[in-house]
Protein backbone atom coordinates (compact mmCIF):
# COMPACT_ATOMS: atom_id res chain seq x y z
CA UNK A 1 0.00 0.00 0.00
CA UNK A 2 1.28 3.12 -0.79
CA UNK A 3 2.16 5.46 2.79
CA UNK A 4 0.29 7.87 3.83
CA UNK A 5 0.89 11.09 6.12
CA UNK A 6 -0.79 13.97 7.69
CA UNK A 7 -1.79 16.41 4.38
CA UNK A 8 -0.35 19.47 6.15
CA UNK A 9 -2.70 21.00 8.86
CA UNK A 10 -6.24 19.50 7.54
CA UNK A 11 -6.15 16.68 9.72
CA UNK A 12 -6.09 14.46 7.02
CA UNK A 13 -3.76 11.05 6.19
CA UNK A 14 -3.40 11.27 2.58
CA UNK A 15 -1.64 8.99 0.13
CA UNK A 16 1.94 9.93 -0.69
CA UNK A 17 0.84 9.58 -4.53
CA UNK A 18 -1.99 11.83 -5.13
CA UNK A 19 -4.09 10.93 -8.17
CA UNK A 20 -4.13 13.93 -11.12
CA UNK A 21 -7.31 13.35 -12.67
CA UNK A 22 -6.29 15.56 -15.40
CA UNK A 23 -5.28 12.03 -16.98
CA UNK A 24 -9.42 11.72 -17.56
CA UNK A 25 -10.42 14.40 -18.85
CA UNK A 26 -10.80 12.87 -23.01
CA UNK A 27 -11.59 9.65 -21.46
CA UNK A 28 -14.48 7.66 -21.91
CA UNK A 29 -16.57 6.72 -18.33
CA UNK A 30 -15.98 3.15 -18.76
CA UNK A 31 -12.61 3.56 -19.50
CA UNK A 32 -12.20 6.26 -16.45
CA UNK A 33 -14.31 3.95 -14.09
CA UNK A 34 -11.20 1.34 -14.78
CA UNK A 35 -8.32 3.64 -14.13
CA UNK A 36 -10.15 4.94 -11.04
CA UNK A 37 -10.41 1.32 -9.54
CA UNK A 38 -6.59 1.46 -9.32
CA UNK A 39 -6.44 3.83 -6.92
CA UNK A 40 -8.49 1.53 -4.80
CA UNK A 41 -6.07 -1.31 -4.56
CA UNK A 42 -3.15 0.39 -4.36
CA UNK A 43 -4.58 2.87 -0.99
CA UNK A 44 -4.49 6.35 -3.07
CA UNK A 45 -7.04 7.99 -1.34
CA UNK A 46 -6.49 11.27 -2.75
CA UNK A 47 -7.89 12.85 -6.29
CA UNK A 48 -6.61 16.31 -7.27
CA UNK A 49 -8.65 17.64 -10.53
CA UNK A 50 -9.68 21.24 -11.72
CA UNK A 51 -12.48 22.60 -13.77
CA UNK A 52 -9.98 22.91 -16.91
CA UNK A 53 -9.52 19.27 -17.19
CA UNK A 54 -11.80 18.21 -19.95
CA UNK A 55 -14.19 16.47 -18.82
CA UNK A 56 -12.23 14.97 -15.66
CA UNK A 57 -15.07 16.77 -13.21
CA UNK A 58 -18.10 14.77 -14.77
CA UNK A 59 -15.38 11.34 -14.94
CA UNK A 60 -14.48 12.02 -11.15
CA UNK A 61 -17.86 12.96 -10.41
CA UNK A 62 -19.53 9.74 -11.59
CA UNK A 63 -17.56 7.41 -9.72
CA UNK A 64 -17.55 9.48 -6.71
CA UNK A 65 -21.27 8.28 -5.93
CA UNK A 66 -20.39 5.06 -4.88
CA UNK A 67 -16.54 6.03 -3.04
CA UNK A 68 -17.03 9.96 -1.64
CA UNK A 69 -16.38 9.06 1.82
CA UNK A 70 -12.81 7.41 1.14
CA UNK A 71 -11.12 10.20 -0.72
CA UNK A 72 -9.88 13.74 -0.46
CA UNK A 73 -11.22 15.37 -3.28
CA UNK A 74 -9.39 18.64 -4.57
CA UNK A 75 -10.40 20.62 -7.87
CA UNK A 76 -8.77 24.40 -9.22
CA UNK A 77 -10.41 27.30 -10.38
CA UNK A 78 -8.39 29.39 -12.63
CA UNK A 79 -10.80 31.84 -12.00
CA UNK A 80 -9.78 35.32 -10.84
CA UNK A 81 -12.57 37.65 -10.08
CA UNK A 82 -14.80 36.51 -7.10
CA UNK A 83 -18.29 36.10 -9.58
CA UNK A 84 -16.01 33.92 -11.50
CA UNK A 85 -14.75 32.06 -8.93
CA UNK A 86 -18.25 31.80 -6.97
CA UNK A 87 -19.78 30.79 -10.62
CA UNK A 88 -17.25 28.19 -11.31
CA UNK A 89 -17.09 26.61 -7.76
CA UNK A 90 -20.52 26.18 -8.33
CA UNK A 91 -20.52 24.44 -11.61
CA UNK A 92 -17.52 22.29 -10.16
CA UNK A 93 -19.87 20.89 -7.17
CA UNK A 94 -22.58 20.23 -9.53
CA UNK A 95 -20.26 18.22 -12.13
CA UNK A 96 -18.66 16.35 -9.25
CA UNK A 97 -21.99 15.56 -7.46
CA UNK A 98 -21.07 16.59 -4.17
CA UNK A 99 -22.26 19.30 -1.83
CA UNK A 100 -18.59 20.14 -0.56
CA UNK A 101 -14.82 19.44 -1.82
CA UNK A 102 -12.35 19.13 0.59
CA UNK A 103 -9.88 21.49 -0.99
CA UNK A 104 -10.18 24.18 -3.55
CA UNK A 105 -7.03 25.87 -5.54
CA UNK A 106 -6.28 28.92 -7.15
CA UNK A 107 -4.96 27.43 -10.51
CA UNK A 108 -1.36 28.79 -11.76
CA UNK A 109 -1.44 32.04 -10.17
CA UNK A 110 2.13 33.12 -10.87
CA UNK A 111 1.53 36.07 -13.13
CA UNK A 112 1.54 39.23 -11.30
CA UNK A 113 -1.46 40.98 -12.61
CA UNK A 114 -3.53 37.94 -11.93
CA UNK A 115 -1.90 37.46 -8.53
CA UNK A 116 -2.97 40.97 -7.79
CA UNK A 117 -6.64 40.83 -9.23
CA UNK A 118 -7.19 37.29 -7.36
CA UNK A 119 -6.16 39.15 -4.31
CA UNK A 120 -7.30 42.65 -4.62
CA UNK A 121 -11.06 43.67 -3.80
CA UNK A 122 -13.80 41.82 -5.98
CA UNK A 123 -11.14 39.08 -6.46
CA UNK A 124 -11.43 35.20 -5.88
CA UNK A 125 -9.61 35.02 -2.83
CA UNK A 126 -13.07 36.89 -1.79
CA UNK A 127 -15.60 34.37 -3.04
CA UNK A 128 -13.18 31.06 -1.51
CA UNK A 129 -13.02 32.28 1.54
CA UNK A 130 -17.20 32.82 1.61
CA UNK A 131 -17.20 29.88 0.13
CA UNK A 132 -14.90 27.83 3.41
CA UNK A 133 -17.34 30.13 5.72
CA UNK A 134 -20.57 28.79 3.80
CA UNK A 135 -19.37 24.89 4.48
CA UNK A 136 -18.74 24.89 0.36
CA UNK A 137 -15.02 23.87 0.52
CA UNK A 138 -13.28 22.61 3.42
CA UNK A 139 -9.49 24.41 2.84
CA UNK A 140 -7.76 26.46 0.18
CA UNK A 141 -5.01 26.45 -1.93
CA UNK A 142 -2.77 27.94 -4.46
CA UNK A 143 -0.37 25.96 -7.62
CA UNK A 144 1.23 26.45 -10.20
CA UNK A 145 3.74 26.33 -12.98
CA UNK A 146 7.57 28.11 -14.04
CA UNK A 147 10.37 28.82 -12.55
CA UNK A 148 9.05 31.80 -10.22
CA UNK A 149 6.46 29.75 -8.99
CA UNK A 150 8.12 28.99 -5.42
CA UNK A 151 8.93 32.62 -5.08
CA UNK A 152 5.01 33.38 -6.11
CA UNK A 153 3.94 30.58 -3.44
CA UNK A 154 6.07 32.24 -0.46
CA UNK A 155 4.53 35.90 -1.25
CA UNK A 156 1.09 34.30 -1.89
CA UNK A 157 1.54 32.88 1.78
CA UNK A 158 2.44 35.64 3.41
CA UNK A 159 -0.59 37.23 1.93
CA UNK A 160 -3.19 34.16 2.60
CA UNK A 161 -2.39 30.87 5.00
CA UNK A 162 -3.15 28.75 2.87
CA UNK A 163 -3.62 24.92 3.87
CA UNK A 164 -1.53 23.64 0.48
CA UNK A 165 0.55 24.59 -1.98
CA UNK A 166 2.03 22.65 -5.46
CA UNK A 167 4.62 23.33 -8.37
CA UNK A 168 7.10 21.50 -10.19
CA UNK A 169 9.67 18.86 -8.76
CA UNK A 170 12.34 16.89 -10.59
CA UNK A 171 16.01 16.74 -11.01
CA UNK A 172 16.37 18.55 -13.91
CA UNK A 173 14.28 21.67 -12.21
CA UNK A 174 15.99 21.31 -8.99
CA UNK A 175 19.73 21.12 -10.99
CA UNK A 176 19.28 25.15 -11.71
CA UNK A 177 20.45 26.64 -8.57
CA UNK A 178 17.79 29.34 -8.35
CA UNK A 179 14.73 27.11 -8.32
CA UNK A 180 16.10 24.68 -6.36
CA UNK A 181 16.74 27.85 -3.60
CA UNK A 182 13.38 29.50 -4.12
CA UNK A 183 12.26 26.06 -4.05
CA UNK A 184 14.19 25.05 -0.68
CA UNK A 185 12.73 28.34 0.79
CA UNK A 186 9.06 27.24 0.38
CA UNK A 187 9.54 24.04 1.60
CA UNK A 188 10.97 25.24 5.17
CA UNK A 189 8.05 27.76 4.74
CA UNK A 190 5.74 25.24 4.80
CA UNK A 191 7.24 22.70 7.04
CA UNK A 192 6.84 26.17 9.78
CA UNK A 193 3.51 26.46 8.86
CA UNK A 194 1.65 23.02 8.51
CA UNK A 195 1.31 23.54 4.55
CA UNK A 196 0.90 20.42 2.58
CA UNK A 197 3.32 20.64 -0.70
CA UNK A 198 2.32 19.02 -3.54
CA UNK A 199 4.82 18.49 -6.20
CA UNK A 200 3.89 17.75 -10.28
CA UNK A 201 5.53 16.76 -13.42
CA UNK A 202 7.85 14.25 -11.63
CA UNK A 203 8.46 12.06 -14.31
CA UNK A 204 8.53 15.51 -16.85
CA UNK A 205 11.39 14.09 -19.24
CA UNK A 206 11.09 17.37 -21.45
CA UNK A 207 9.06 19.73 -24.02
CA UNK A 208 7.78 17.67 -27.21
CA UNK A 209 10.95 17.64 -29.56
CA UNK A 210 8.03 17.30 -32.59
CA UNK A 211 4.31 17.01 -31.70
CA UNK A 212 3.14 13.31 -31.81
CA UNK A 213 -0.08 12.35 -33.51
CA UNK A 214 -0.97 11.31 -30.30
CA UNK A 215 -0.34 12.51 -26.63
CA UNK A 216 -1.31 12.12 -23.72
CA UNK A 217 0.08 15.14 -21.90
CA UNK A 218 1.71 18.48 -23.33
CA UNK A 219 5.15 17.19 -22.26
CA UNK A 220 7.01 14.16 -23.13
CA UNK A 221 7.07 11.85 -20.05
CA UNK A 222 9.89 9.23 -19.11
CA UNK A 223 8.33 5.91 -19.90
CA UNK A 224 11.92 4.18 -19.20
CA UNK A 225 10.96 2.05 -16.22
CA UNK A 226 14.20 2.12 -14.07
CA UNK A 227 14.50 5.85 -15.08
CA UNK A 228 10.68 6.21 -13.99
CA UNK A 229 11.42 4.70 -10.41
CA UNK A 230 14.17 7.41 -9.67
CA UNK A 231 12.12 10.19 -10.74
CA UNK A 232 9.23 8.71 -8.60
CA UNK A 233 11.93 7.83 -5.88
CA UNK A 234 13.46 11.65 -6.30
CA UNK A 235 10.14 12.80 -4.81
CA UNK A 236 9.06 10.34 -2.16
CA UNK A 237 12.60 10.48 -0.67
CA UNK A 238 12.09 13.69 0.39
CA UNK A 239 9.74 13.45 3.26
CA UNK A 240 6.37 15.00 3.45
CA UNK A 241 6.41 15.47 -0.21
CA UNK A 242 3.23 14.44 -2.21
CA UNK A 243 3.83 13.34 -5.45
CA UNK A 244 0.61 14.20 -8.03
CA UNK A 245 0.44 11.20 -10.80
CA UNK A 246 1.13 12.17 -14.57
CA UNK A 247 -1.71 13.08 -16.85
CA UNK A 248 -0.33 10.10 -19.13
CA UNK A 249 -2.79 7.42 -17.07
CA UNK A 250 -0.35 4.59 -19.02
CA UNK A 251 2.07 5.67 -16.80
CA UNK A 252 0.09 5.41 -13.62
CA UNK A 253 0.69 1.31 -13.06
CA UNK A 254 4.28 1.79 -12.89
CA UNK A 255 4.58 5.03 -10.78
CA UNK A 256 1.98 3.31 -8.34
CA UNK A 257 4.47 0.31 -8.52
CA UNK A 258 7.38 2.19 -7.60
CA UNK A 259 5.92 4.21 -4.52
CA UNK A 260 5.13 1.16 -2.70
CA UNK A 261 8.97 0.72 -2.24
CA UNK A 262 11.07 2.05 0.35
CA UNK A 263 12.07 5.38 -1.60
CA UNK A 264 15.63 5.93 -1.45
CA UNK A 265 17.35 9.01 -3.16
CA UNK A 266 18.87 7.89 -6.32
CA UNK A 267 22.40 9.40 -6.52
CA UNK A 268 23.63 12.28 -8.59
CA UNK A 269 25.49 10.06 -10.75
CA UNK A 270 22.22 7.58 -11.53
CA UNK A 271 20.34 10.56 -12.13
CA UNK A 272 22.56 12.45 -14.05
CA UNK A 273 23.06 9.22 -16.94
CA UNK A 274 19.20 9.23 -17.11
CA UNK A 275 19.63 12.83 -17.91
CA UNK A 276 22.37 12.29 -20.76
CA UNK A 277 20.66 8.91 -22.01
CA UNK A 278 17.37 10.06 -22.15
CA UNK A 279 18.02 13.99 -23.18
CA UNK A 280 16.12 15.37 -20.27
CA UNK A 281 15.51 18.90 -20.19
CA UNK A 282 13.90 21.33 -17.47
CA UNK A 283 10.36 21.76 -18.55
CA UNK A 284 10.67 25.82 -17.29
CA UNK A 285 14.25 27.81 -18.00
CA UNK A 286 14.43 31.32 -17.12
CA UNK A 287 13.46 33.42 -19.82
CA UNK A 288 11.74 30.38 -21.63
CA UNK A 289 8.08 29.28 -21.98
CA UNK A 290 6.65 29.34 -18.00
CA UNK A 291 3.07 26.95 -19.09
CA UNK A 292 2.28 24.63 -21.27
C-alpha cells in the first residue's frame, strides 16, 4: 500500500501519490471507471482535478457516488474575479456531485497581474473564503507552474495561510540553482507552517521535440521504467512530499508500482546518466516558456 501522512494541517492522512485526474479528462466513463479502480487497490485515497480538465469533473464525479467518503477530493479554479470564482465553484460541485470538496485551488497564479486581481477587492480570494465560511469547501489552496512559482507561493503565503501549496519537482528543475533555492525556501516555509506541498511533473522528461499524432500530456514523459522509479523515488525520498500522478494514465501502473517501495534518493550520478541517455531537459528555463 502506498504510505500515507498527515496532508499538512487538515487533519487528514493522505496517500503519498496523489491521483491527477487531469489524466481523464478525453476519457471515456468506462474507461475512467477502470483507471479509477486502481487507486483503490493500491490505498491512493487522494484525487486532485480542476475545472480545466476536460471532462475529468463529470469522470471524477460519476464514480464518486459510490466512493465519496474514502477520498480527499481537490479541484482548481483558474478563475480570478470573485463572480467567477463563486460561478465556477458552483458548476464544479454540480459536475462532481457533491455538496462540498475538501480542498479548492487557485490554478497557476504566478503572473503578477492575476496574482494581484485574485487578491485585490472583488477578487477570488473573496468568493473562496465565503465559500470555506458557507461549508462549500473545506481548505484552500494555491499551484502552479515556471520557474518563479516557489517565489510566487512564499509571497502568496504571506498574503493568505493557505492549507496547500504545489509546483514542479524533478532533477532537472531542482539542478538550476535558483529554483532549487526558491524552491528550498518554500519548503521550510511550509514545514513552519503546517502547509501540505504538492509536487507535479515528476516524471517531466522534457518539451515535445516534434508534436506526436498522439499525446497524452503536453510534455514528453519518461516511460523508461528504471529511469521512472528514480524520478518517482526523487520525490518520495524527500519526506512530506506528495507526489501528483502524470496526466499520461499509461504511466500510472508503474509510478503506483514504484511508490510502494522504500524510496531511497537515487544518486547524482544515476540521475545524471538518465539525464544524458534520455536527453532530459527542465520543462521551465528562465526566460523560456513558464506553461504549457
Amino acid at each position: 500500500m502506498i504510505e500515507r501522512i498527515p496532508f499538512g494541517r487538515t487533519g487528514h492522512e493522505s496517500s503519498r501519490v496523489i491521483f491527477g485526474a487531469a489524466a481523464l479528462g478525453a476519457m471515456r466513463q468506462e474507461k475512467a471507471d477502470r483507471v479509477l479502480e486502481t487507486l483503490l487497490e493500491a490505498g491512493v485515497n487522494h484525487i486532485d482535478t480542476a475545472a480545466s480538465y476536460g471532462d475529468s469533473e463529470l469522470r471524477v464525479g460519476a464514480w464518486m457516488r459510490e466512493h465519496r467518503d474514502r477520498f480527499f477530493l481537490a479541484t482548481k479554479t483558474g478563475e480570478r474575479t470573485a463572480e467567477g470564482a463563486r460561478v465556477g465553484l458552483e458548476r464544479s460541485l454540480e459536475r462532481l456531485g457533491v455538496d462540498r470538496i475538501d480542498l479548492i485551488q487557485l490554478h497557476n497564479l504566478v503572473d503578477e497581474r492575476d496574482w494581484a486581481l485574485a487578491f485585490g477587492p472583488g477578487g477570488a480570494m473573496e468568493a473562496l473564503s465565503e465559500a470555506r465560511t458557507a461549508g462549500k469547501v473545506r481548505f484552500l489552496g494555491v499551484t502552479g507552474h515556471g520557474n518563479a512559482v516557489a517565489a510566487m507561493h512564499r509571497r502568496s503565503l504571506e498574503r493568505f495561510p493557505f492549507d496547500s501549496v504545489l509546483l514542479p519537482c524533478n532533477y532537472t528543475l531542482l539542478s538550476q540553482p535558483d529554483y532549487a533555492a526558491d524552491f528550498e525556501a518554500l519548503l521550510a516555509l511550509c514545514r513552519e507552517r503546517g502547509v501540505a506541498v504538492q509536487t507535479i511533473k515528476s516524471l517531466a522528461r522534457r518539451r515535445w521535440p516534434e508534436l506526436p499524432q498522439r499525446r497524452f500530456s503536453w510534455y514528453e514523459a519518461i516511460e523508461d521504467p528504471d529511469a521512472l522509479r528514480r524520478a518517482v523515488h526523487y520525490v518520495l525520498a524527500r519526506p512530506g512530499l506528495f507526489l501528483n500522478t502524470s496526466s499520461d494514465a499509461r504511466l500510472l501502473g508503474a509510478t503506483l508500482a514504484a511508490a510502494r517501495q522504500a524510496a531511497e534518493l537515487p544518486s547524482d550520478a544515476a540521475l545524471a546518466e538518465d539525464v544524458a541517455r534520455l536527453a532530459m531537459e527542465p520543462l521551465f528555463v528562465p526566460g523560456g516558456p513558464q506553461g504549457p
